[in-house]
N, C-alpha and C. Protein backbone atom coordinates (compact mmCIF):
# COMPACT_ATOMS: atom_id res chain seq x y z
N UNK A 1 -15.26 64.86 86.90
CA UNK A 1 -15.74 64.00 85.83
C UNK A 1 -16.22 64.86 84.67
N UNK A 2 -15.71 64.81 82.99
CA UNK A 2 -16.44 65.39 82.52
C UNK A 2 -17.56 64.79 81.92
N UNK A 3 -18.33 65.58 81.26
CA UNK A 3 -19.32 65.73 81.39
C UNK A 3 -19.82 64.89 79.95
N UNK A 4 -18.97 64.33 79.28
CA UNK A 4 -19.14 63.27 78.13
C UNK A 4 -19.01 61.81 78.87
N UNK A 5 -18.87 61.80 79.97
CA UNK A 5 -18.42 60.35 80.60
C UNK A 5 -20.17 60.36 81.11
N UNK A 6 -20.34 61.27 82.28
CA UNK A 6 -21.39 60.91 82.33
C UNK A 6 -22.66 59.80 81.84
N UNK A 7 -23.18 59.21 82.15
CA UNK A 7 -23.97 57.79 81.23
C UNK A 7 -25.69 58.97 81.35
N UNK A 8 -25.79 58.59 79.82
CA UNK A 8 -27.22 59.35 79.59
C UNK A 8 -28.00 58.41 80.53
N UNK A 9 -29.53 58.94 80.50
CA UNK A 9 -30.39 58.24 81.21
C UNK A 9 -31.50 58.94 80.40
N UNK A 10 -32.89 58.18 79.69
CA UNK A 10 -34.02 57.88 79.11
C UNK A 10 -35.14 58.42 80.46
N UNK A 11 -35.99 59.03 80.12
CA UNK A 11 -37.26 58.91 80.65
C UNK A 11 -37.83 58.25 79.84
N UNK A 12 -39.28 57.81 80.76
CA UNK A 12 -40.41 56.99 80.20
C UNK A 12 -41.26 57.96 78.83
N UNK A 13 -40.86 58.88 79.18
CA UNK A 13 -41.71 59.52 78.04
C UNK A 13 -40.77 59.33 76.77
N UNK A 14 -39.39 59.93 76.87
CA UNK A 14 -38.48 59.89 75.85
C UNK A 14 -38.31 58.18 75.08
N UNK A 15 -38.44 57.01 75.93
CA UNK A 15 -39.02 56.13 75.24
C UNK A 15 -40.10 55.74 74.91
N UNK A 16 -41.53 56.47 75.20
CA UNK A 16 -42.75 55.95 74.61
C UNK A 16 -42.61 56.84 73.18
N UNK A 17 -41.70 57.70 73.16
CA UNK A 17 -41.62 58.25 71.81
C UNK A 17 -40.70 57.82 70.94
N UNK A 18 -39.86 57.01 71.15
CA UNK A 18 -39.57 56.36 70.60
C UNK A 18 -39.32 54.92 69.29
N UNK A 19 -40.66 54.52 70.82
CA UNK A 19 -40.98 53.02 70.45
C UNK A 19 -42.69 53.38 69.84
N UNK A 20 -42.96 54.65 69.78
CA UNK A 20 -44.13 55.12 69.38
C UNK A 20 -45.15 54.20 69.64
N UNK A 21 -45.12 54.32 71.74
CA UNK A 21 -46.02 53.46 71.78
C UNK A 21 -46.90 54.79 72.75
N UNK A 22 -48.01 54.44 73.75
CA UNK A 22 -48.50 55.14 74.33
C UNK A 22 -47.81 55.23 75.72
N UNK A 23 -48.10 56.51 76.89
CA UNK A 23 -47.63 56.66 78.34
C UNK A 23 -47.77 55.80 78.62
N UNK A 24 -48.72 55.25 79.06
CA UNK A 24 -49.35 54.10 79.70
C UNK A 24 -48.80 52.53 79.20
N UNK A 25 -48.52 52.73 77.89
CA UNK A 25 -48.06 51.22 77.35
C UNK A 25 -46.73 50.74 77.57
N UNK A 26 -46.07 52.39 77.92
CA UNK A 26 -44.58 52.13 77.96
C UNK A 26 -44.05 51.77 79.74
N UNK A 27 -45.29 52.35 80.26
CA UNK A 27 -45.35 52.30 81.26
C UNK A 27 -45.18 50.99 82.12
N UNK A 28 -46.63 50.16 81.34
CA UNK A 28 -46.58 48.35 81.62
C UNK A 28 -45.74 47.78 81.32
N UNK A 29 -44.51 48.51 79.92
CA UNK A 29 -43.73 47.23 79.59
C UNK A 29 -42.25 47.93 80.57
N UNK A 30 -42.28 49.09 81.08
CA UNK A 30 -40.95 49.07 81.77
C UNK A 30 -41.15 48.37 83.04
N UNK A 31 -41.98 48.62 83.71
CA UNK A 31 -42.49 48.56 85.10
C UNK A 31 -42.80 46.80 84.97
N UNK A 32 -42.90 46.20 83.87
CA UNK A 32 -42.95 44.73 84.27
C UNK A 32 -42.02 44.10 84.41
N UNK A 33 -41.99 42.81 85.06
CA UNK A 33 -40.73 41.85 85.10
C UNK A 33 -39.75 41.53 84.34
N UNK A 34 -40.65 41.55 82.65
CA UNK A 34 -39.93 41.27 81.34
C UNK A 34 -39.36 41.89 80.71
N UNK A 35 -39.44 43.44 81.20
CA UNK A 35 -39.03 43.97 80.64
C UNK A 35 -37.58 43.92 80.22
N UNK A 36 -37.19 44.08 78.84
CA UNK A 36 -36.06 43.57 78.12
C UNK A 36 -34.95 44.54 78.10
N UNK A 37 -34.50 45.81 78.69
CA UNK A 37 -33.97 46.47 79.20
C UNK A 37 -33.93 47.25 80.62
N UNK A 38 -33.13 47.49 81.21
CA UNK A 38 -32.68 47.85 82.51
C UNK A 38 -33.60 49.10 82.58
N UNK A 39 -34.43 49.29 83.40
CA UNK A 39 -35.21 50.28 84.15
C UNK A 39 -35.00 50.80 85.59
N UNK A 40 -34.60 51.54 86.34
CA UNK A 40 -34.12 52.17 87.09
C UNK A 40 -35.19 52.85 88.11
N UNK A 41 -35.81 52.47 89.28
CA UNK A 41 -36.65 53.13 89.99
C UNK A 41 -36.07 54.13 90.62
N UNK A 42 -35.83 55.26 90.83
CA UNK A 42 -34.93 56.33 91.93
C UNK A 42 -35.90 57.06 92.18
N UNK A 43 -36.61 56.70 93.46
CA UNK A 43 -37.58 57.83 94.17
C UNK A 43 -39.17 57.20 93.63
N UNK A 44 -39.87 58.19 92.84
CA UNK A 44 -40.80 58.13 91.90
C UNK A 44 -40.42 58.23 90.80
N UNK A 45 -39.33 58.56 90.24
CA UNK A 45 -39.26 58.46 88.85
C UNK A 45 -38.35 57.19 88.28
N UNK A 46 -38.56 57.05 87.03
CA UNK A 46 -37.55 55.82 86.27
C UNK A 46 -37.43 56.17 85.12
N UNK A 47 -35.48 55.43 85.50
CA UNK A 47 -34.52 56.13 84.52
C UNK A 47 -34.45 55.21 83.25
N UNK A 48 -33.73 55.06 82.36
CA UNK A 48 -33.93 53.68 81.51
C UNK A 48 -32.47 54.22 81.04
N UNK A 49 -31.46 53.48 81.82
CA UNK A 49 -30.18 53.52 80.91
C UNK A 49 -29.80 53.63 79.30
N UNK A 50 -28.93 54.77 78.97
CA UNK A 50 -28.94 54.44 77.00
C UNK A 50 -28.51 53.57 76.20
N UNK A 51 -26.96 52.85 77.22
CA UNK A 51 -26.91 52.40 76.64
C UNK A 51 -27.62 50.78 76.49
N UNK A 52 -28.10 50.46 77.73
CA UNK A 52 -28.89 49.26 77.91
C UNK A 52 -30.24 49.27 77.18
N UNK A 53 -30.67 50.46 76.67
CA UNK A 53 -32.19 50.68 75.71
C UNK A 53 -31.60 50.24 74.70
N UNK A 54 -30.59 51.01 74.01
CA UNK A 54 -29.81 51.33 72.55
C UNK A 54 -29.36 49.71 72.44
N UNK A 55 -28.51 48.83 73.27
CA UNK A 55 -28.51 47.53 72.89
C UNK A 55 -29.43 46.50 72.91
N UNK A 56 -30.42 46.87 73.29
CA UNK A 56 -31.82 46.29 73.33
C UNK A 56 -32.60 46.71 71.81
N UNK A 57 -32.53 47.96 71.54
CA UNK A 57 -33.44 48.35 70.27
C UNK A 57 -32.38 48.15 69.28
N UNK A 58 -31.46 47.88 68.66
CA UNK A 58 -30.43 47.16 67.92
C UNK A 58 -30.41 46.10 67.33
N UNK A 59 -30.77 45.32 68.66
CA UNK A 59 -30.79 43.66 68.45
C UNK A 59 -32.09 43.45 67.62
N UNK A 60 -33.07 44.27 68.01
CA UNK A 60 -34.46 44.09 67.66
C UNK A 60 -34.30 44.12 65.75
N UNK A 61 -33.17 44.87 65.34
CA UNK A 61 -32.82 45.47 63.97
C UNK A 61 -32.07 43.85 63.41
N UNK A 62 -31.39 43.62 63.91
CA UNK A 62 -30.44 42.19 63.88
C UNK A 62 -31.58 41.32 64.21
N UNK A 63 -32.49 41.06 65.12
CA UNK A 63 -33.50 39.87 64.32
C UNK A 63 -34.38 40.07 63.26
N UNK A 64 -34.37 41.15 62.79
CA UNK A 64 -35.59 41.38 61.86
C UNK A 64 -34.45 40.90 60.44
N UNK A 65 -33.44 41.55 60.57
CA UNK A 65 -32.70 41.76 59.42
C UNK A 65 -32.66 39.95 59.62
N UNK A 66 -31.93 39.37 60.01
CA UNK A 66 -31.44 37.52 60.43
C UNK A 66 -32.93 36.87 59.70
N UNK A 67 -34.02 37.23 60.49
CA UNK A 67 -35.48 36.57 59.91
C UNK A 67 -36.02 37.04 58.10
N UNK A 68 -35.42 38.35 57.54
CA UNK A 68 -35.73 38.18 56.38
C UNK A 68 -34.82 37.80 55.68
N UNK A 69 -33.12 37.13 56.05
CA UNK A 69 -32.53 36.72 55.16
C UNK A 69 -32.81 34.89 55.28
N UNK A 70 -33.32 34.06 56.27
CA UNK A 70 -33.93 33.29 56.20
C UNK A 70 -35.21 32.89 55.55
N UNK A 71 -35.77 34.12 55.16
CA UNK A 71 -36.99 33.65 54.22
C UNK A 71 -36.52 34.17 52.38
N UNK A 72 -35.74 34.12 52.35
CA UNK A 72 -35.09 34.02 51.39
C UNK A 72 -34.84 32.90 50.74
C-alpha cells in the first residue's frame, strides 16, 4: 500500500488546536455521544479520522456562509 492511500488520523491535541479550544474541552466534545465527527477509541488513545473532521469543519463554513446570505 502506498503510503498516500493511507487515511490520516487527528489526535485530540491536533484538534484542540485547531478548533482553538482547550485539552480538556476537546476532550468532552470527542468523548461525548454528540459528538459530530467520528472518534476512534484504539487502546487508550483516540484517533479522529481526516477526512470525517475535514467534512464536519466545512459544513460548519457552508452554514455560516447559507446564514449570512439569509440575513441579507
Amino acid at each position: 500500500m502506498e503510503e498516500n492511500n493511507v487515511p490520516k488520523f487527528y489526535t485530540v491535541e491536533e484538534i484542540s488546536k485547531i478548533l482553538r479550544l482547550s485539552r480538556s474541552k476537546t476532550y468532552e466534545l470527542v468523548c461525548s455521544s454528540e459528538c459530530p465527527f467520528l472518534a476512534l477509541k484504539i487502546g487508550r488513545r483516540i484517533c479522529i479520522p481526516e477526512n470525517s473532521f475535514l467534512e464536519w469543519y466545512h459544513s460548519l463554513a457552508e452554514d455560516v456562509s447559507t446564514e449570512e446570505t439569509k440575513n441579507e
